[in-house]
Protein backbone atom coordinates (compact mmCIF):
# COMPACT_ATOMS: atom_id res chain seq x y z
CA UNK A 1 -48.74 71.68 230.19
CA UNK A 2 -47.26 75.11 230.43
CA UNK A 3 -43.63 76.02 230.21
CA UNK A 4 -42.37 78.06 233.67
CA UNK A 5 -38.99 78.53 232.70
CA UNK A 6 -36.89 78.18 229.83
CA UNK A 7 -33.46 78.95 231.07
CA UNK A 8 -29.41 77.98 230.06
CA UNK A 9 -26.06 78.38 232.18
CA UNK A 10 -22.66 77.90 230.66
CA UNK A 11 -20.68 75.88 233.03
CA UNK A 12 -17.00 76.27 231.95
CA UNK A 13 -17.45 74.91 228.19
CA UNK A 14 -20.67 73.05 228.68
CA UNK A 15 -23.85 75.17 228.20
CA UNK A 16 -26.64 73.22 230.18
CA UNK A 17 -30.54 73.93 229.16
CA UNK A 18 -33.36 73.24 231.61
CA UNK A 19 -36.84 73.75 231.20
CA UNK A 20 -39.62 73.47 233.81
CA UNK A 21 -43.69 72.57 232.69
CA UNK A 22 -45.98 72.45 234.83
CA UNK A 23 -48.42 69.80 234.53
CA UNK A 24 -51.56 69.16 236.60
CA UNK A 25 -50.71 68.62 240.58
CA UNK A 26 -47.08 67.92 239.25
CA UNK A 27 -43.87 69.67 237.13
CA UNK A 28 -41.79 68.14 234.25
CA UNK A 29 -38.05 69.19 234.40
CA UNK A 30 -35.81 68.46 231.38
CA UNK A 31 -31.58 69.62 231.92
CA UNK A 32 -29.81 68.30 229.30
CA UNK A 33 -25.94 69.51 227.77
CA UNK A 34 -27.52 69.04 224.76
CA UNK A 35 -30.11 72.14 222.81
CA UNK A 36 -32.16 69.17 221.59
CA UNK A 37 -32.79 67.05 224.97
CA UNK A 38 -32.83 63.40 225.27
CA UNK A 39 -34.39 61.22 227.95
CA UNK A 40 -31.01 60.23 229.29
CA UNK A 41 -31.58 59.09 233.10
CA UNK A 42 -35.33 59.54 234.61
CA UNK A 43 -36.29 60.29 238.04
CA UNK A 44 -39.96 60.91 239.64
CA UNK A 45 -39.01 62.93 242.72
CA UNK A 46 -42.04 62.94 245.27
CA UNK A 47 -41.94 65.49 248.24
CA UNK A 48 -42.85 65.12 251.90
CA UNK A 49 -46.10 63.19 252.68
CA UNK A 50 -46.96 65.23 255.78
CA UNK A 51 -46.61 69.46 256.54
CA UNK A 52 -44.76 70.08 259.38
CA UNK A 53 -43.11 66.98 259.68
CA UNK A 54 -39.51 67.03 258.18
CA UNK A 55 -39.26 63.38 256.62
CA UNK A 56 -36.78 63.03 253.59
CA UNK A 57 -38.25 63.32 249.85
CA UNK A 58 -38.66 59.76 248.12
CA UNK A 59 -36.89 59.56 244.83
CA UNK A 60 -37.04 56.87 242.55
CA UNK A 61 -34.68 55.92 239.31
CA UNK A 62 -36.93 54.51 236.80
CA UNK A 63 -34.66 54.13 234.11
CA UNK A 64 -30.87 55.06 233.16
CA UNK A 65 -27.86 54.38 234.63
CA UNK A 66 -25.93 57.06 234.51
CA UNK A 67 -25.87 60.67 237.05
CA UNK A 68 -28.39 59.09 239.07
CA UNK A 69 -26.87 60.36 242.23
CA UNK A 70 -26.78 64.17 240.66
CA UNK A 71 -30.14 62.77 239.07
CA UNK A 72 -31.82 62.03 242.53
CA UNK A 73 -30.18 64.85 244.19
CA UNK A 74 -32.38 67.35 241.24
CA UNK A 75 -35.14 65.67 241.19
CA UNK A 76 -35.60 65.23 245.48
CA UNK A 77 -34.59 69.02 245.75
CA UNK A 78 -36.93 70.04 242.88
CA UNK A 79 -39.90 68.23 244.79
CA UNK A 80 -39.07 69.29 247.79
CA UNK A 81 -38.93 72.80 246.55
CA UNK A 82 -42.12 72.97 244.42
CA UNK A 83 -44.14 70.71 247.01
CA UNK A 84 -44.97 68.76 244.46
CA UNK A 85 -44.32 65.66 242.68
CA UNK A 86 -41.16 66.05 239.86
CA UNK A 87 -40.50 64.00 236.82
CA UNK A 88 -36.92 64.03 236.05
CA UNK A 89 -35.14 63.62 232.27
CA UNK A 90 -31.58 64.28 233.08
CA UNK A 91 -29.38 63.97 229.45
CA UNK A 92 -25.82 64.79 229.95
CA UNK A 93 -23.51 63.26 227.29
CA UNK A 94 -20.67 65.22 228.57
CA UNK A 95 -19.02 62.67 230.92
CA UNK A 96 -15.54 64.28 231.39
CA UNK A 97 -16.94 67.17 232.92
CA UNK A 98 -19.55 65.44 234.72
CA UNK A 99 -17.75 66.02 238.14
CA UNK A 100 -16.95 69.88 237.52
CA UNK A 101 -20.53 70.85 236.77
CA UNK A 102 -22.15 69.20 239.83
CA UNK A 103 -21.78 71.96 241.92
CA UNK A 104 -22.50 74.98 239.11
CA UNK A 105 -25.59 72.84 237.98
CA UNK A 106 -27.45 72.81 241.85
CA UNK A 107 -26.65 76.37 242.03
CA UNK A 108 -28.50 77.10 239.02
CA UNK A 109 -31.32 74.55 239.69
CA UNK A 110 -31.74 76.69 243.30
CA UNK A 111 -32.23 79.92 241.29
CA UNK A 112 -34.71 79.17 238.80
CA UNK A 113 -37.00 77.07 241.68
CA UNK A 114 -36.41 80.18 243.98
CA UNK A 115 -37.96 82.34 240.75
CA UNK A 116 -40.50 79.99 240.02
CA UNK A 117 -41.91 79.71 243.73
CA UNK A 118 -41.92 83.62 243.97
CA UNK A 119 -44.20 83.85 241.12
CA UNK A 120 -46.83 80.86 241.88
């Protein structure tokens, strides 16, 4: 397992932590609002079965209940992104804020996968 990126945004009040591994054929992503992370909701995001072909990623919600629309949403653009399958522990305890820090949070997400592909 090796650790791509290590990386934090602060998001109004909320500083949110991600960290990317890359394990073999596959990547481990862990965002939490929380410097110790938790499991929180899990996703396995799987990309596109066939080049070429534009068919939508497959994500599925293996456990948790809560974010797993923002959860999917990570976790299908992360796979997409990295062409590669993407296990998903999304921890935000936050929930007031949950709304505000959609938007900030995918921004961020896009940045460090757009650093990550440049250097694989």
């Amino acid at each position: 397992m090796e650790l791509l990126a290590e990386k934090n945004i602060n998001i109004d009040d909320i500083t949110i932590y991600l960290n990317l591994f890359q394990l073999h054929k596959s990547f481990l992503l862990l965002i939490s609002d929380q410097n110790k992370m938790g499991i929180g909701t899990v996703t396995l995001g799987s990309p596109p079965m066939i080049n070429g072909v534009k068919p939508p990623t497959t994500s599925f919600n293996l456990f948790g209940v809560d974010s797993n629309l923002l959860s999917t949403i990570i976790a299908e653009r992360a796979s997409h992104t990295l062409k590669a399958p993407v296990l998903l522990l999304l921890f935000l305890r936050n929930k007031k804020k949950n709304e505000e820090i959609v938007k900030p949070l995918i921004i961020f997400l896009d940045q460090v996968l757009k650093e990550i592909i440049e250097k694989l």
